[in-house]
N, C-alpha and C. Protein backbone atom coordinates (compact mmCIF):
# COMPACT_ATOMS: atom_id res chain seq x y z
N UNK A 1 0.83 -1.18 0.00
CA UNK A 1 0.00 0.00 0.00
C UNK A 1 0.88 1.25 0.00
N UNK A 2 -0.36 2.04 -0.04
CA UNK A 2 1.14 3.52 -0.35
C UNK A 2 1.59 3.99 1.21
N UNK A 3 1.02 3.55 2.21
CA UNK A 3 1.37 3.89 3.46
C UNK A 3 2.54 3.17 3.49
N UNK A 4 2.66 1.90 3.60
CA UNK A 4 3.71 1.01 3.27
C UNK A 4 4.89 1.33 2.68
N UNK A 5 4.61 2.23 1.72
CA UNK A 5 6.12 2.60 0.84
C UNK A 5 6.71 3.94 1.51
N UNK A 6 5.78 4.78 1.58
CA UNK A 6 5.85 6.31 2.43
C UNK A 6 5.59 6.37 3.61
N UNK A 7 6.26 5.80 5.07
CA UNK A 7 5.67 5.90 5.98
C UNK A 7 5.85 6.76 6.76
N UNK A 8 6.46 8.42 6.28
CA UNK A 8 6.84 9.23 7.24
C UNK A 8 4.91 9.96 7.17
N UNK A 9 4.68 10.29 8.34
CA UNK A 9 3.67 11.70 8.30
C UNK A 9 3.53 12.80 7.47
N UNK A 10 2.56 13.80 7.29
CA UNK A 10 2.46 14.81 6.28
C UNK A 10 3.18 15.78 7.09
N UNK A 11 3.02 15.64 8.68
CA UNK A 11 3.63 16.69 8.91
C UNK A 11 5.43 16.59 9.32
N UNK A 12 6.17 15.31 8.99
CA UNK A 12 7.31 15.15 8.78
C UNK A 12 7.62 15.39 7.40
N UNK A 13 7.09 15.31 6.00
CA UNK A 13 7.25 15.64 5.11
C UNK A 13 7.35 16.93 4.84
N UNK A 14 6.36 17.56 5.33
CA UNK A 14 5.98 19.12 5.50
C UNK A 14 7.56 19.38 6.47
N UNK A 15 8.13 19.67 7.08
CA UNK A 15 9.19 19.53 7.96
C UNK A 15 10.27 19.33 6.78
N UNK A 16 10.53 18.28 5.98
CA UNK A 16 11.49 17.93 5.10
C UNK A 16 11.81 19.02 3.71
N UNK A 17 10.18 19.46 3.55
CA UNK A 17 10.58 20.31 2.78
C UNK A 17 11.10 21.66 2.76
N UNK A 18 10.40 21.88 4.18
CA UNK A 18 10.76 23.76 4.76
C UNK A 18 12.04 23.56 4.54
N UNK A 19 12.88 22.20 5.56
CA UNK A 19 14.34 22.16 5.74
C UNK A 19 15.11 22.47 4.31
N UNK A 20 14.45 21.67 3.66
CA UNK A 20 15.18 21.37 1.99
C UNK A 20 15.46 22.64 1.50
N UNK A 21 13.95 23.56 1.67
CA UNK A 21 13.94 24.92 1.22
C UNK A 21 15.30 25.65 1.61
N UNK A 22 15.50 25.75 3.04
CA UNK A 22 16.54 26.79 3.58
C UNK A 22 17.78 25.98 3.33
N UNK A 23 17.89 24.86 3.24
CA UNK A 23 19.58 24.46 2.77
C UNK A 23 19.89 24.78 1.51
N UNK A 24 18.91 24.68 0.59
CA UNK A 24 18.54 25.14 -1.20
C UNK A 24 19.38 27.16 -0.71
N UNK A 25 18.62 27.60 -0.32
CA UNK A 25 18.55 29.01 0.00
C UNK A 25 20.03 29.27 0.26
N UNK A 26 20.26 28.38 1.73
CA UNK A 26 21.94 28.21 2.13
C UNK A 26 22.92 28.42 0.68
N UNK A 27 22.49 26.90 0.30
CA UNK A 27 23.66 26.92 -0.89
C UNK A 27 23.63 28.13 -1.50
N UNK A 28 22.64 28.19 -2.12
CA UNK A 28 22.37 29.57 -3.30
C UNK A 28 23.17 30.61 -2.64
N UNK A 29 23.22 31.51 -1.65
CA UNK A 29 23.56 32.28 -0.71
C UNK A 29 25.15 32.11 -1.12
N UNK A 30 25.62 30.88 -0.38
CA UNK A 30 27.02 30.63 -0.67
C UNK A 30 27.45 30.55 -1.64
N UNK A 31 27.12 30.09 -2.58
CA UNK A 31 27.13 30.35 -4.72
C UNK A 31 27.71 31.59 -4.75
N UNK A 32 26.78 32.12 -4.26
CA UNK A 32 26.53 33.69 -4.43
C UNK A 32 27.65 34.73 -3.86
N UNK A 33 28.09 34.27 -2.99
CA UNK A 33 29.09 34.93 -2.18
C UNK A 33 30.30 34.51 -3.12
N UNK A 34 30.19 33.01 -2.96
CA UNK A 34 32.01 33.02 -3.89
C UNK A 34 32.16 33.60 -5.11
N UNK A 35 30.89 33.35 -5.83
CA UNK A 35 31.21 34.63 -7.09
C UNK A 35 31.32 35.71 -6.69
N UNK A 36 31.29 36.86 -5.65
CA UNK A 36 31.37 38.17 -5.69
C UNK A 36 32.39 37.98 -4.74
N UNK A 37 33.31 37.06 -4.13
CA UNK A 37 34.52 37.10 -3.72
C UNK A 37 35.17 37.28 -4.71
N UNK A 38 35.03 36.48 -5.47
CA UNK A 38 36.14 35.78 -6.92
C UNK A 38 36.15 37.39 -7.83
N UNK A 39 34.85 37.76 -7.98
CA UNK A 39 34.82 39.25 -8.67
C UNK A 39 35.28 40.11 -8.26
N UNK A 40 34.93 40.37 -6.45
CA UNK A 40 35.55 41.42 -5.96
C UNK A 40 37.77 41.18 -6.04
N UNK A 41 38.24 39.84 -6.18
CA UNK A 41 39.03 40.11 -6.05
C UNK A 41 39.84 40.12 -7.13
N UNK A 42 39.33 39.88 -8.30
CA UNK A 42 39.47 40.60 -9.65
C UNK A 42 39.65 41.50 -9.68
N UNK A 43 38.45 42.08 -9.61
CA UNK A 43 38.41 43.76 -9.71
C UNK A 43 39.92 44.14 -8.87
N UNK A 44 40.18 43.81 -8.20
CA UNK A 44 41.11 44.39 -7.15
C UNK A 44 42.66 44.32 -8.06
N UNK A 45 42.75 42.89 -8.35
CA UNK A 45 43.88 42.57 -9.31
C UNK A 45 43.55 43.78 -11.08
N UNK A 46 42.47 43.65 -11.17
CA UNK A 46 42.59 44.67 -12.61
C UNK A 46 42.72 46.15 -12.24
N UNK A 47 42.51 46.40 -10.93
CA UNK A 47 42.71 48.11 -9.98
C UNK A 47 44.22 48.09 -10.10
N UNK A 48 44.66 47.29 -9.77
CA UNK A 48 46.03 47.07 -9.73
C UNK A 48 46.94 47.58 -10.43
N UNK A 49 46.50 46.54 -11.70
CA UNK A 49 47.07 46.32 -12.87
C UNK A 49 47.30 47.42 -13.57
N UNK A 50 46.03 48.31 -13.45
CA UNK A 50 45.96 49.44 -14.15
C UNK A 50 46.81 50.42 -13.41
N UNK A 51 46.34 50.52 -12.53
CA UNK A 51 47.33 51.52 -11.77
C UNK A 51 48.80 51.62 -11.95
N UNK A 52 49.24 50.22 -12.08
CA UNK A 52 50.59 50.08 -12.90
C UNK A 52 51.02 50.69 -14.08
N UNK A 53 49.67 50.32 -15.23
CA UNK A 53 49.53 51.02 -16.62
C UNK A 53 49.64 51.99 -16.44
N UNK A 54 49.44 52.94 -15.59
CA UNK A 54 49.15 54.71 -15.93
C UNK A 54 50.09 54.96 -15.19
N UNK A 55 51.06 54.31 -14.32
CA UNK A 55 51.91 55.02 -13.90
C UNK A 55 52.87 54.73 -14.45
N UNK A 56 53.01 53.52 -15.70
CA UNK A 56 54.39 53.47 -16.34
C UNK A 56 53.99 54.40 -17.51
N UNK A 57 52.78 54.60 -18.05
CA UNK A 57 52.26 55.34 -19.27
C UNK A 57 52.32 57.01 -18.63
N UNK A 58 52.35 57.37 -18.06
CA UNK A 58 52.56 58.79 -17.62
C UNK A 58 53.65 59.59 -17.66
N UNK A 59 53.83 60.64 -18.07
CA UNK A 59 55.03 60.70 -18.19
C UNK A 59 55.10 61.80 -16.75
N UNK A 60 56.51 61.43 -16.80
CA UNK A 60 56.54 62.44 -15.27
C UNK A 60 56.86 64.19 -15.44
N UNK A 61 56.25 64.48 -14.35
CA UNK A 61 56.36 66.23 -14.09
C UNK A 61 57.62 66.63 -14.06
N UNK A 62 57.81 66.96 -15.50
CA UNK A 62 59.54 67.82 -15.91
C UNK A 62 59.52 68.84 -14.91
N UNK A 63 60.17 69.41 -14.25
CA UNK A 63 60.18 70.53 -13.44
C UNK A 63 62.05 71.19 -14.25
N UNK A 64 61.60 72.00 -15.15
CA UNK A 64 62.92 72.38 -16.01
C UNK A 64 63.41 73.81 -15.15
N UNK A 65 64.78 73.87 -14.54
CA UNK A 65 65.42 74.89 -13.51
C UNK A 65 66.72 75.16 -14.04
N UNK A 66 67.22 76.36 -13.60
CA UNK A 66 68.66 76.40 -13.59
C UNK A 66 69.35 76.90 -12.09
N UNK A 67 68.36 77.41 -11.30
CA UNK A 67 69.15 78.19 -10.50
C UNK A 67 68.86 77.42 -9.34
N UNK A 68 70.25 77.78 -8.34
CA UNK A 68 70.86 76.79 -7.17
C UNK A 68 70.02 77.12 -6.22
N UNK A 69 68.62 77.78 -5.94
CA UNK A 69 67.82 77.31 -5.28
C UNK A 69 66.71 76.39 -5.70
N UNK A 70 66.32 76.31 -6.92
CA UNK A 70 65.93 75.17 -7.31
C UNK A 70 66.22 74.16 -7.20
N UNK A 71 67.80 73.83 -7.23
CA UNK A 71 68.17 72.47 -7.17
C UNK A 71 68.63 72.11 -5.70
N UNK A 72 68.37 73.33 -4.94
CA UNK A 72 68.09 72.94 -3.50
C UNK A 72 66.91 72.34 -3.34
N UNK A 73 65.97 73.00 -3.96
CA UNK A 73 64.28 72.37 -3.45
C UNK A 73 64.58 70.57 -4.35
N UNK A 74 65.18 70.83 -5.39
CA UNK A 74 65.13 69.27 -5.81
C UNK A 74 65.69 68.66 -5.13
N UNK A 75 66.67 68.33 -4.26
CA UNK A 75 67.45 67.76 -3.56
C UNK A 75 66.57 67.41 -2.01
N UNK A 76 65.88 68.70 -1.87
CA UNK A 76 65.15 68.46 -1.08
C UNK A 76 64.01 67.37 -1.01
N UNK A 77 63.34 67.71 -2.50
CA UNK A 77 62.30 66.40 -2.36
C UNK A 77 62.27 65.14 -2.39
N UNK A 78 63.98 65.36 -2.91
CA UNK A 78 64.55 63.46 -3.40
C UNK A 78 64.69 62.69 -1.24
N UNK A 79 65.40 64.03 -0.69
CA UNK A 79 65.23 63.77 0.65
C UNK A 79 63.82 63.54 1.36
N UNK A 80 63.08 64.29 1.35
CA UNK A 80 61.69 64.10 2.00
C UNK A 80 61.09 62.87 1.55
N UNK A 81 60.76 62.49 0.20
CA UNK A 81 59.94 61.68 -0.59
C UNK A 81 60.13 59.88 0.21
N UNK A 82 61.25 59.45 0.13
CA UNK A 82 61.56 58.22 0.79
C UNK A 82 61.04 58.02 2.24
N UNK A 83 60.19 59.23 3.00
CA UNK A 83 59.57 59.30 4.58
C UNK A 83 58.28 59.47 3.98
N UNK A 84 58.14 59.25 5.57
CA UNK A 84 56.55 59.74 6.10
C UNK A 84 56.23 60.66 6.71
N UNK A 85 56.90 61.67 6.62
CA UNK A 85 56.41 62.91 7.32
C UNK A 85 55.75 63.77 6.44
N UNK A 86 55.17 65.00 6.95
CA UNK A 86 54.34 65.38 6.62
C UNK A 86 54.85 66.57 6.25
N UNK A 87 54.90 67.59 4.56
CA UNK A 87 55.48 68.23 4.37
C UNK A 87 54.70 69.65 4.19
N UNK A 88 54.86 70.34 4.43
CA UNK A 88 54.54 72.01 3.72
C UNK A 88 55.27 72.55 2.91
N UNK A 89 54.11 72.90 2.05
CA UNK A 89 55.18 73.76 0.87
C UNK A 89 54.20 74.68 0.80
N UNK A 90 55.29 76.13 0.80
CA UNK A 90 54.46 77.62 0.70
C UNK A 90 55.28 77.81 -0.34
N UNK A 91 54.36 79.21 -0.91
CA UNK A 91 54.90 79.51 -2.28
C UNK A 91 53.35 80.78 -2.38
N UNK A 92 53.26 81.24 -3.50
CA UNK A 92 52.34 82.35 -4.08
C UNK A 92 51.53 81.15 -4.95
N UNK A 93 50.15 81.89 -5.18
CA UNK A 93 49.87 81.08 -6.41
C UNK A 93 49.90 81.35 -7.29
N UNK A 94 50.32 79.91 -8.23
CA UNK A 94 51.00 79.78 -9.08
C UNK A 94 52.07 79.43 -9.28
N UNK A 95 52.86 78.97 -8.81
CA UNK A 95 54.74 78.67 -8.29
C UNK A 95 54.75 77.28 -8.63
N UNK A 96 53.65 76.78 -8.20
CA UNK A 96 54.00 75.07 -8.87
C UNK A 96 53.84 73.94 -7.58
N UNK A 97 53.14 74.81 -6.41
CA UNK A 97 53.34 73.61 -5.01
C UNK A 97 52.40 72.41 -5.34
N UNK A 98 51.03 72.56 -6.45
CA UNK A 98 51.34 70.60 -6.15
C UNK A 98 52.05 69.96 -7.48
N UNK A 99 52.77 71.21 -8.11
CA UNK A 99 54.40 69.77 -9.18
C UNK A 99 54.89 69.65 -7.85
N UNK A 100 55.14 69.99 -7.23
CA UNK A 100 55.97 69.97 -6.09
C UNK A 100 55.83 68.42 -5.18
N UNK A 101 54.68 68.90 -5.02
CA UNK A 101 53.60 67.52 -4.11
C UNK A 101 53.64 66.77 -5.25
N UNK A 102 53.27 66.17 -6.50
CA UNK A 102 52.98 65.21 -7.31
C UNK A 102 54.37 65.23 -7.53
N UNK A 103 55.06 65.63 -7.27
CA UNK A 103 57.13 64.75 -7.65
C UNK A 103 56.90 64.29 -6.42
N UNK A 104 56.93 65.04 -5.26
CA UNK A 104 57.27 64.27 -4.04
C UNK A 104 56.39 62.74 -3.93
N UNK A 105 55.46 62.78 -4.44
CA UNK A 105 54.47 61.18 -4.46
C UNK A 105 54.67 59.86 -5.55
N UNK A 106 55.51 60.94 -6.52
CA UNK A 106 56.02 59.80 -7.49
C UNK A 106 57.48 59.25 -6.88
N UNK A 107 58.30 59.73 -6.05
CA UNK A 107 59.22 59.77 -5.39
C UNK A 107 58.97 58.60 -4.69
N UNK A 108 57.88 58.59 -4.21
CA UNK A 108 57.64 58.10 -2.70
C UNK A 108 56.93 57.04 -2.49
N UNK A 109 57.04 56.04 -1.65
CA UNK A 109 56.75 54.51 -1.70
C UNK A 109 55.31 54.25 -1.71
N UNK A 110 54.50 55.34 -1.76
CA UNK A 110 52.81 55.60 -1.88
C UNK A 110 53.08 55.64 -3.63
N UNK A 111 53.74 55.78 -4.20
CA UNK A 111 53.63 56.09 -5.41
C UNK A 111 52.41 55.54 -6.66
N UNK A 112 51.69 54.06 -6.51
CA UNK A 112 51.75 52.94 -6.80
C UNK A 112 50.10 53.38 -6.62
N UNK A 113 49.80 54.68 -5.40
CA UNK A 113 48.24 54.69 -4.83
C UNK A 113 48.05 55.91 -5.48
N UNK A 114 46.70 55.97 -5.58
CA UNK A 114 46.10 57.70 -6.06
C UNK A 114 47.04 59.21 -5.14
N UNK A 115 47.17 59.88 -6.00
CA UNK A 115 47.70 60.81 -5.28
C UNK A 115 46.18 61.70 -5.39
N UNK A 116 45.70 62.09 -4.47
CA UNK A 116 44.55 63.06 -3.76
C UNK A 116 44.86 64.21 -3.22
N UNK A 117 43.92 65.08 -4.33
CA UNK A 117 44.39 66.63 -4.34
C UNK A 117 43.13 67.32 -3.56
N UNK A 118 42.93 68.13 -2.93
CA UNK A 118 41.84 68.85 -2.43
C UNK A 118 42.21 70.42 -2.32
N UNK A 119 41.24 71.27 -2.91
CA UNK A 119 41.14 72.46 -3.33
C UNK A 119 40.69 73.13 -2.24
N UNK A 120 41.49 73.31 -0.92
CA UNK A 120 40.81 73.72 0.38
C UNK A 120 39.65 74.94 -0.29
N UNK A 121 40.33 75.93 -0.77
CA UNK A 121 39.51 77.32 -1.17
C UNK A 121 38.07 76.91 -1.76
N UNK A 122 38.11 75.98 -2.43
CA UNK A 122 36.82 75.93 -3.06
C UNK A 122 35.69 74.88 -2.13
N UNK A 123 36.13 74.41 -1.20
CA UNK A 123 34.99 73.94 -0.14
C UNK A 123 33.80 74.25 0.72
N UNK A 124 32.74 74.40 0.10
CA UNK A 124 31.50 74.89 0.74
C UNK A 124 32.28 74.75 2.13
N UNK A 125 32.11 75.67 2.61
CA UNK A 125 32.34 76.07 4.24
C UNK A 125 31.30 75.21 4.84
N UNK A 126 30.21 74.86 4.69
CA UNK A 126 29.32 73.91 5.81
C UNK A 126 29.77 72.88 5.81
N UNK A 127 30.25 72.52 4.69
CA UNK A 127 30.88 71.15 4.09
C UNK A 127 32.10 70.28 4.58
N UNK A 128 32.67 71.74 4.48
CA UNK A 128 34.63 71.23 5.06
C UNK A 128 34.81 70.11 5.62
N UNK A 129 34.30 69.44 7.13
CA UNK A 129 34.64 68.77 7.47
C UNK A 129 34.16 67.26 7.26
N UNK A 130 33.17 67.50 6.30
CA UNK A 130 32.51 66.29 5.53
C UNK A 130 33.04 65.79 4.84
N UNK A 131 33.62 66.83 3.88
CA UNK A 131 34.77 66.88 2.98
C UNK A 131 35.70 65.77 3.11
N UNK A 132 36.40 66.26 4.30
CA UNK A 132 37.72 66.04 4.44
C UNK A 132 37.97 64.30 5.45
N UNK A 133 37.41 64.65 6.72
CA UNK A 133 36.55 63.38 7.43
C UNK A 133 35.48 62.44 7.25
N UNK A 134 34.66 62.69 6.69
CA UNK A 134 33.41 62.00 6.22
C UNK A 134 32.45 61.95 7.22
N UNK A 135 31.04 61.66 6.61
CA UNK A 135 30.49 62.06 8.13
C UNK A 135 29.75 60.45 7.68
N UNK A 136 28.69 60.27 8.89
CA UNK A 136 27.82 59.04 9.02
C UNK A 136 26.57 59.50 8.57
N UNK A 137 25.64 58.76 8.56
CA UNK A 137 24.45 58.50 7.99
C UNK A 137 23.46 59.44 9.29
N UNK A 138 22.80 60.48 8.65
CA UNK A 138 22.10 61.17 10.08
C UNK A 138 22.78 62.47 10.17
N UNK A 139 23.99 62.45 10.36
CA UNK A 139 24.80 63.44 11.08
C UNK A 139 24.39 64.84 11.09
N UNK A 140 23.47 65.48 9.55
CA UNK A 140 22.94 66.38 9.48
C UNK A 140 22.04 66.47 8.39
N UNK A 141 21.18 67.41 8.13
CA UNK A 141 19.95 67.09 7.34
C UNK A 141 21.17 67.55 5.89
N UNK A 142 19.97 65.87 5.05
CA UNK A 142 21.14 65.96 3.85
C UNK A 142 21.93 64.53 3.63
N UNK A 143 22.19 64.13 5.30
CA UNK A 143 23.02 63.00 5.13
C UNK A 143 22.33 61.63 5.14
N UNK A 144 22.00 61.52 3.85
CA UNK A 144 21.02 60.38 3.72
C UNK A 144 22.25 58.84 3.79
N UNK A 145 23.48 59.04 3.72
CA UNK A 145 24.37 58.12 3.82
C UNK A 145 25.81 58.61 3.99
N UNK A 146 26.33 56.83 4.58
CA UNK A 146 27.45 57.37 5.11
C UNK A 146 28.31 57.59 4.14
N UNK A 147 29.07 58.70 4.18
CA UNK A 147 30.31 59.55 2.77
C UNK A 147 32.05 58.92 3.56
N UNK A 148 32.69 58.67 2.84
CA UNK A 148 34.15 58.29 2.81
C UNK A 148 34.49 59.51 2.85
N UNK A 149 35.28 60.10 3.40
CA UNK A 149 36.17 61.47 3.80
C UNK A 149 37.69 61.36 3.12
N UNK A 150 38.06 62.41 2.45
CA UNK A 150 39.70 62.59 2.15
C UNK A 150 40.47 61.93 2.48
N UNK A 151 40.84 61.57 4.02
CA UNK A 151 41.22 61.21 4.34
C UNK A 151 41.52 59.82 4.18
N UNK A 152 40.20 59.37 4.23
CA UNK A 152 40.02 57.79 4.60
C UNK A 152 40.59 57.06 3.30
N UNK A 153 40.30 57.93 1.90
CA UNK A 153 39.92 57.56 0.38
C UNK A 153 41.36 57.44 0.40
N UNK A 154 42.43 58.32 1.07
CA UNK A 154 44.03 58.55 0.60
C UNK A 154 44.64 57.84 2.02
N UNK A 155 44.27 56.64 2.41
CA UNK A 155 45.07 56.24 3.27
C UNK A 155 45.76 55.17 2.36
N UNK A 156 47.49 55.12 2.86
CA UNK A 156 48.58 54.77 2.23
C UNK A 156 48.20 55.28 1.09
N UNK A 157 48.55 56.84 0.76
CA UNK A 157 48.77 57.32 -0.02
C UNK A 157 49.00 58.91 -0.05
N UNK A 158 49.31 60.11 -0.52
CA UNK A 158 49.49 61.10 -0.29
C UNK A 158 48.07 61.93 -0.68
N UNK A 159 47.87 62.93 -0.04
CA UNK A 159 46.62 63.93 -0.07
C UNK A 159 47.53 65.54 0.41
N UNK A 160 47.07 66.02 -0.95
CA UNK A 160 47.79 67.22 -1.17
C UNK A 160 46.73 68.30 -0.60
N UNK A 161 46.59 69.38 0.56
CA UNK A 161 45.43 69.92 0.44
C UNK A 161 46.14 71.33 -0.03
N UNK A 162 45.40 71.70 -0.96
CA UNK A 162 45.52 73.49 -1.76
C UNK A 162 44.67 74.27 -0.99
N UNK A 163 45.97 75.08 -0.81
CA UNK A 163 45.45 76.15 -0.05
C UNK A 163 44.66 76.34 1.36
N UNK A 164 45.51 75.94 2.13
CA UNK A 164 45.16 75.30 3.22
C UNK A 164 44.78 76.59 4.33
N UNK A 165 45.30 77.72 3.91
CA UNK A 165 45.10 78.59 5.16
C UNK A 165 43.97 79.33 4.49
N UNK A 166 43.23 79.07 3.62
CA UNK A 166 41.58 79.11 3.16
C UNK A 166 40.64 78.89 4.27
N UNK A 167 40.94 77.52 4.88
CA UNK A 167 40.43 77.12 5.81
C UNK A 167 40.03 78.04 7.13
N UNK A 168 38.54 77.64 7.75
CA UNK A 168 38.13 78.05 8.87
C UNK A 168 39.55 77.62 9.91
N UNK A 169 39.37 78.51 11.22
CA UNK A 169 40.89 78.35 12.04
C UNK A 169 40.31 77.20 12.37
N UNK A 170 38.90 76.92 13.29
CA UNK A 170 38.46 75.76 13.91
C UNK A 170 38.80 74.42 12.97
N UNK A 171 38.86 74.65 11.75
CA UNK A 171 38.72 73.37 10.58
C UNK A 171 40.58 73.01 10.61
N UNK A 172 41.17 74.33 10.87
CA UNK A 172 42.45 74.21 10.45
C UNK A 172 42.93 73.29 11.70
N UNK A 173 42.59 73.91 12.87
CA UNK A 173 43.00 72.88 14.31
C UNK A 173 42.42 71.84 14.68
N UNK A 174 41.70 71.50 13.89
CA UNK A 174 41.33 70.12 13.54
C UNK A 174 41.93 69.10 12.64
N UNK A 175 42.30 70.07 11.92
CA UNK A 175 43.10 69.36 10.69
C UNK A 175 44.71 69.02 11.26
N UNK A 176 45.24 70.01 12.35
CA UNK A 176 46.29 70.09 12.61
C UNK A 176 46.29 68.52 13.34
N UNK A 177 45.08 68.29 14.30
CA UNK A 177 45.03 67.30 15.10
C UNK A 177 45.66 65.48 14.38
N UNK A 178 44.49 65.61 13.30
CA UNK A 178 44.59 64.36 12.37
C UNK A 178 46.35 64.15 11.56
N UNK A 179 46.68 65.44 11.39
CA UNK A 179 47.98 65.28 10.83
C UNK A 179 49.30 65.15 12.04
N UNK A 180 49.17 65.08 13.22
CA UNK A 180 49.89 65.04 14.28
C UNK A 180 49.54 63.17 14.85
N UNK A 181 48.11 63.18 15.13
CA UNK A 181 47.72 61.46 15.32
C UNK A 181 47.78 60.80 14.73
N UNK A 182 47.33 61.18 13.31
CA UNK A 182 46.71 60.43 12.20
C UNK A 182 45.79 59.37 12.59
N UNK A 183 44.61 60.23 13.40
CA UNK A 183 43.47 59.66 13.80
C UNK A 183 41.96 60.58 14.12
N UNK A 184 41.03 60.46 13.01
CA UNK A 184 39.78 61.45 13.10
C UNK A 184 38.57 60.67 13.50
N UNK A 185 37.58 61.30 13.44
CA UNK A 185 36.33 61.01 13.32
C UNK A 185 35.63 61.48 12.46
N UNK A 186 34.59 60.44 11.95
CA UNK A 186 34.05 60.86 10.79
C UNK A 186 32.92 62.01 11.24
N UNK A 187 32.20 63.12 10.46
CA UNK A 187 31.19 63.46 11.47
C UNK A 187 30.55 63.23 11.41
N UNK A 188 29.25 63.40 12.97
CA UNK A 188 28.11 62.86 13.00
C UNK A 188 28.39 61.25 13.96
N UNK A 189 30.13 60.08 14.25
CA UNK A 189 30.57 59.96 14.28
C UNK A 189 31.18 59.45 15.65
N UNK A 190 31.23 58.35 16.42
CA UNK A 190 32.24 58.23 17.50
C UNK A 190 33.23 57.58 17.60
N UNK A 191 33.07 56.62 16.39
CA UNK A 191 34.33 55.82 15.89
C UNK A 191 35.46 56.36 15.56
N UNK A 192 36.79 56.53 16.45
CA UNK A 192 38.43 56.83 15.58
C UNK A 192 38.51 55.98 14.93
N UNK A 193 38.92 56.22 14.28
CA UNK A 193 39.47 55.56 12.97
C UNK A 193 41.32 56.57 12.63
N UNK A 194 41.82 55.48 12.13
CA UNK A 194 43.27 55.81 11.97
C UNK A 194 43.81 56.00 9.87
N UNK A 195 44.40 57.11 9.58
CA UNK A 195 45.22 56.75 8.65
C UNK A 195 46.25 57.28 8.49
N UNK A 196 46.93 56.13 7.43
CA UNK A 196 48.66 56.72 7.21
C UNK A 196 48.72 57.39 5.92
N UNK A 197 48.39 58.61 6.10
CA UNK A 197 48.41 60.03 4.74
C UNK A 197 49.75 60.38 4.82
């Protein structure tokens, strides 16, 4: 009889299938993940790759001089570039401070990462520190999500900021803070977070 051949209950069957369902689901799930491992770490190897391309395809910032304070400042950047410290360069505008900054980054063992330029002067003033830190989701009307900050985008790597004494003083001694720790908060924000700019 058919009891005979099938002898579990409807409601052990019923049971067998929910289960079946969510291990089906499981797998799928896990499918799913290793392809967007396998992609994400593609992508990462072709980020790479390229980044290689454009920095052997680029040609570098001639900085053409004759006079022996120039080839003081060159001497200088061949010195600075191999560290991690944190450099200032004043000048008028127009003089050339980020050839200055973009030699010092091709120089320098960040070379390989985006070099990140920021136009202090032209920063909506409400903005600045959104800008630069990033804020969280909430933080102020507007912030429908959380934003990556300057900072965060150019860690192990150099971030040139233009024109820096543009800046609000409060924004500037803030800024002074992160470049002394190399540790901010995003705003809106209670998490430190650390980078090496």
């Amino acid at each position: 009889s058919y009891k005979d051949l099938f002898p579990l209950a409807r409601t052990e069957i019923d049971l067998f299938e929910k289960v079946s369902q969510q291990i089906a689901l499981a797998i799928d799930n896990m499918l799913a993940y290793e392809q967007l491992e396998s992609l994400k770490d593609k992508l990462a190897e072709e980020k790479f790759y390229l980044k290689r391309k454009i920095a052997t395809l680029a040609e570098p910032e001639n900085i053409v001089y004759a006079s022996s304070l120039m080839s003081r400042l060159m001497d200088d950047m061949r010195n600075v570039a191999p560290t991690d410290v944190t450099v200032l360069i004043t000048g008028e505008t127009g003089t050339g401070k980020d050839l200055i900054a973009k030699n010092i980054h091709k120089l320098s063992q960040r070379s390989l990462n985006t070099f990140i330029k920021v136009n202090c002067a032209a920063l909506v003033p409400t903005l600045i520190e959104s800008e630069l830190f990033g804020h969280e989701k909430g933080a102020f009307t507007g912030a429908t999500t959380r934003k990556i900050g300057r900072f965060e985008i150019a860690n192990d790597s150099t971030l040139f900021l233009d024109e820096i004494s543009e800046l609000p003083l409060n924004t500037q001694a803030k800024l002074l803070q992160v470049l002394q720790d190399r540790k901010f908060e995003r705003v809106g924000g209670s998490k430190t977070l650390s980078t090496n700019v």
